[in-house]
N, C-alpha and C. Protein backbone atom coordinates (compact mmCIF):
# COMPACT_ATOMS: atom_id res chain seq x y z
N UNK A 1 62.13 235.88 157.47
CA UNK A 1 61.76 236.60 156.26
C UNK A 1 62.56 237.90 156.14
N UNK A 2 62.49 238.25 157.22
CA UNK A 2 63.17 240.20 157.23
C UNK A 2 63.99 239.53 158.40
N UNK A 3 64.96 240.83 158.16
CA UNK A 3 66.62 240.59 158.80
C UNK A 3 66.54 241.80 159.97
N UNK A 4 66.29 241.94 160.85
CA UNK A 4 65.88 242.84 162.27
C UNK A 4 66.79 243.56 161.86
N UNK A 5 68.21 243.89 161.60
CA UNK A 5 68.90 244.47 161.02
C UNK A 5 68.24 245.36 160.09
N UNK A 6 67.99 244.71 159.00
CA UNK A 6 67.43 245.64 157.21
C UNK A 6 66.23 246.67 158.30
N UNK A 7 64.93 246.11 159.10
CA UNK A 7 63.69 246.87 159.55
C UNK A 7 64.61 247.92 160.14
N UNK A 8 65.78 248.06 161.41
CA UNK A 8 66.36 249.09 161.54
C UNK A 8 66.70 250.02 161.02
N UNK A 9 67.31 249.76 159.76
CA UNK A 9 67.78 250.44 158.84
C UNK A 9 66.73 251.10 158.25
N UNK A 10 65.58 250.65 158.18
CA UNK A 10 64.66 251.27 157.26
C UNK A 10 63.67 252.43 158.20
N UNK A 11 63.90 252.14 159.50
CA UNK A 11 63.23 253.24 160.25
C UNK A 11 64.08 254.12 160.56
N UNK A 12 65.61 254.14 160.75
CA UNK A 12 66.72 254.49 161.05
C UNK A 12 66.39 256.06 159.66
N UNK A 13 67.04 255.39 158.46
CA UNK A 13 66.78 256.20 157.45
C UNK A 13 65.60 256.85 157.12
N UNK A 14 64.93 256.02 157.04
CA UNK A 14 63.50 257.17 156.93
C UNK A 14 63.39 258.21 158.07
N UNK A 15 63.80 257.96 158.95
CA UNK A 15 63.28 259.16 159.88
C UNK A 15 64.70 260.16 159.56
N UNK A 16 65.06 259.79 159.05
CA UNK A 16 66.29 260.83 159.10
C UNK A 16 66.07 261.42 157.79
N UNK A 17 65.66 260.61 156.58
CA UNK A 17 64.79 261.61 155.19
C UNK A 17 64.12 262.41 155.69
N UNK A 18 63.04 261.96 156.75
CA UNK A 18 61.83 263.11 156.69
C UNK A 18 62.50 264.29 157.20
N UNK A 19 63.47 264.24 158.25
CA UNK A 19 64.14 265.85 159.08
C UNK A 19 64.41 266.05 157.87
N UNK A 20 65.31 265.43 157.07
CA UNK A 20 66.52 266.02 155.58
C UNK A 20 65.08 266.98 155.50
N UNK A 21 64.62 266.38 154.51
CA UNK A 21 63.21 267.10 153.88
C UNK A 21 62.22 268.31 154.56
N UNK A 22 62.05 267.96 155.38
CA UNK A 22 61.99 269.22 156.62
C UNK A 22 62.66 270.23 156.51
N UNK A 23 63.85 269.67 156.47
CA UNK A 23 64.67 270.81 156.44
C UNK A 23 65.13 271.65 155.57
N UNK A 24 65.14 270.69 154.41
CA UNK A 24 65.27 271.76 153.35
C UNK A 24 64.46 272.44 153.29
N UNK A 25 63.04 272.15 153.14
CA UNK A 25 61.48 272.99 152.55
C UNK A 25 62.03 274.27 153.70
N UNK A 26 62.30 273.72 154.89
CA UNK A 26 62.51 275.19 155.76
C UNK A 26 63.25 275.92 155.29
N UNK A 27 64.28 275.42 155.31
CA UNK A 27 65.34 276.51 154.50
C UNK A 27 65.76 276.97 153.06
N UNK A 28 64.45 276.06 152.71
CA UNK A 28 64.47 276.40 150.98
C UNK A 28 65.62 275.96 150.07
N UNK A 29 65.99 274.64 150.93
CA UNK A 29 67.51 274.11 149.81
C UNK A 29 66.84 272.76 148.43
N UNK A 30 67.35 272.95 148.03
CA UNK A 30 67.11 271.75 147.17
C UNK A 30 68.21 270.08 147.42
N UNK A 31 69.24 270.86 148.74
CA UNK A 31 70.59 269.52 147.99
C UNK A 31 69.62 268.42 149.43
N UNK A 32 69.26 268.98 150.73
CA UNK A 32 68.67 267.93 151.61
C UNK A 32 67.48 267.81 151.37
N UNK A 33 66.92 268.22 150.38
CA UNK A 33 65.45 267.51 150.07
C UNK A 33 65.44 266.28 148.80
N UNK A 34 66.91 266.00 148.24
CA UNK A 34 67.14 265.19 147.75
C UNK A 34 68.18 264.13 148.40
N UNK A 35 68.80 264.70 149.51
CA UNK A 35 69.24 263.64 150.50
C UNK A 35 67.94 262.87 151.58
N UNK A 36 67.13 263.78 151.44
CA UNK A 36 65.71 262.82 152.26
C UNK A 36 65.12 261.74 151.40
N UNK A 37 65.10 262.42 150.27
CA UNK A 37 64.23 261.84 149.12
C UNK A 37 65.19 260.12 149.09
N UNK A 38 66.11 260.75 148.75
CA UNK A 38 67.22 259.26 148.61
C UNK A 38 67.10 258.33 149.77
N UNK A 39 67.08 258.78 150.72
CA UNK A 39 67.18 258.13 152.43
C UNK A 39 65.49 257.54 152.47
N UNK A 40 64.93 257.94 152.22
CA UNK A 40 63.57 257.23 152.64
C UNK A 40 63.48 256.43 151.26
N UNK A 41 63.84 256.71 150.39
CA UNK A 41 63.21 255.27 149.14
C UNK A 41 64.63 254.21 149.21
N UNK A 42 65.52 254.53 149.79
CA UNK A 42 66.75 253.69 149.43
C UNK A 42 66.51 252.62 150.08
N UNK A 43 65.60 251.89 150.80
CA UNK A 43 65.43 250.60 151.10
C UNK A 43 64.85 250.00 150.12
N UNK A 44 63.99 250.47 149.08
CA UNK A 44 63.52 249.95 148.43
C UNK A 44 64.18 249.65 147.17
N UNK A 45 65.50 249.69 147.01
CA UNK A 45 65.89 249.70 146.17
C UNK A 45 67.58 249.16 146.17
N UNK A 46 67.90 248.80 147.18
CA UNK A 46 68.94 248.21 147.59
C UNK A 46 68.84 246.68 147.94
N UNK A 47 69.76 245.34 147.44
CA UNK A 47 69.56 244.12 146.99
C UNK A 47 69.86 243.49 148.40
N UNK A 48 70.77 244.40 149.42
CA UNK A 48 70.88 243.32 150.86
C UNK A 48 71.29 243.93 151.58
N UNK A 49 71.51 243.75 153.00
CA UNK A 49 71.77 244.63 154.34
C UNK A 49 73.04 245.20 154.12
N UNK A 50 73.71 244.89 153.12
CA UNK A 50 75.23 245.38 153.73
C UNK A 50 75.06 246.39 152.63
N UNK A 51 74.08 246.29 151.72
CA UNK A 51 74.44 248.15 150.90
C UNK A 51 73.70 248.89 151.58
N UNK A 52 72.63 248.37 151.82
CA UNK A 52 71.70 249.06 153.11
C UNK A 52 72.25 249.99 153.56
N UNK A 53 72.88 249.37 154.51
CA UNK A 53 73.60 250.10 155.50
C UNK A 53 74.93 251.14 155.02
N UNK A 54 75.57 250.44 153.99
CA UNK A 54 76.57 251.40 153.57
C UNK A 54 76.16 252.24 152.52
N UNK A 55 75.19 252.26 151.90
CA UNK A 55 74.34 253.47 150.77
C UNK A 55 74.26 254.37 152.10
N UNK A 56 73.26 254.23 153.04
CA UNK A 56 73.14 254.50 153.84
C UNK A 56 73.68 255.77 154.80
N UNK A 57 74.51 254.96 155.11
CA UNK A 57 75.52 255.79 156.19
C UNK A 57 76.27 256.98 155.19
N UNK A 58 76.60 256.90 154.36
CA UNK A 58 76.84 257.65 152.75
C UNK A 58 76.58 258.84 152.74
N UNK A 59 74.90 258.91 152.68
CA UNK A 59 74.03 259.60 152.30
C UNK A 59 73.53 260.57 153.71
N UNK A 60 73.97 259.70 154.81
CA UNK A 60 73.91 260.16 155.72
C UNK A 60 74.51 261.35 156.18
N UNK A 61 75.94 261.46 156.16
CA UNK A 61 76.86 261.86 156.22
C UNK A 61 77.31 262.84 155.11
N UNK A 62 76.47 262.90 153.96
CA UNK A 62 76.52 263.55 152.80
C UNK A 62 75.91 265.17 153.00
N UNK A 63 74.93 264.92 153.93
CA UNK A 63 74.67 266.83 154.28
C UNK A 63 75.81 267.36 154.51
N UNK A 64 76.37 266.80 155.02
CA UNK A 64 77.63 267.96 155.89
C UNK A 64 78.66 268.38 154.18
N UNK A 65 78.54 267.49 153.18
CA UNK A 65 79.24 267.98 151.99
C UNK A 65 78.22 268.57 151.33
N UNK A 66 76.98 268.67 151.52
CA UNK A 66 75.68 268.85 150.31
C UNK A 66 75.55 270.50 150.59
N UNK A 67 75.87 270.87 151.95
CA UNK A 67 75.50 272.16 152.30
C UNK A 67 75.90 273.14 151.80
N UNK A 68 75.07 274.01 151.29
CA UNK A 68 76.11 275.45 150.94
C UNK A 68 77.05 276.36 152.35
């Protein structure tokens, strides 16, 4: 039914939204509380493992450009 792969991905990212989000509220940013926001719903909204993972890794990697 589920691809052990996609469940990775989806605990993978979510836990890495919630720090994003964490972290902004701490530091009062707006750009990683919308990189969390994206990272924890983006399983739900992606059609198969391979955007999964490459939305993903993306968005991941997107703080390091999002930061002031």
């Amino acid at each position: 039914m589920f691809d052990p792969y996609d469940i990775l991905a989806w605990v993978i990212f979510g836990s890495f939204g919630m720090v994003y989000v964490a972290y902004g509220k701490w530091k009062d940013l707006w750009q990683p509380k919308l990189l969390g926001f994206g990272l924890m719903f983006l399983p739900y909204f992606t059609p198969s493992g391979f955007w999964l993972w490459t939305v993903g890794v993306i968005l991941l990697f997107a703080i390091f450009i999002a930061r002031d």
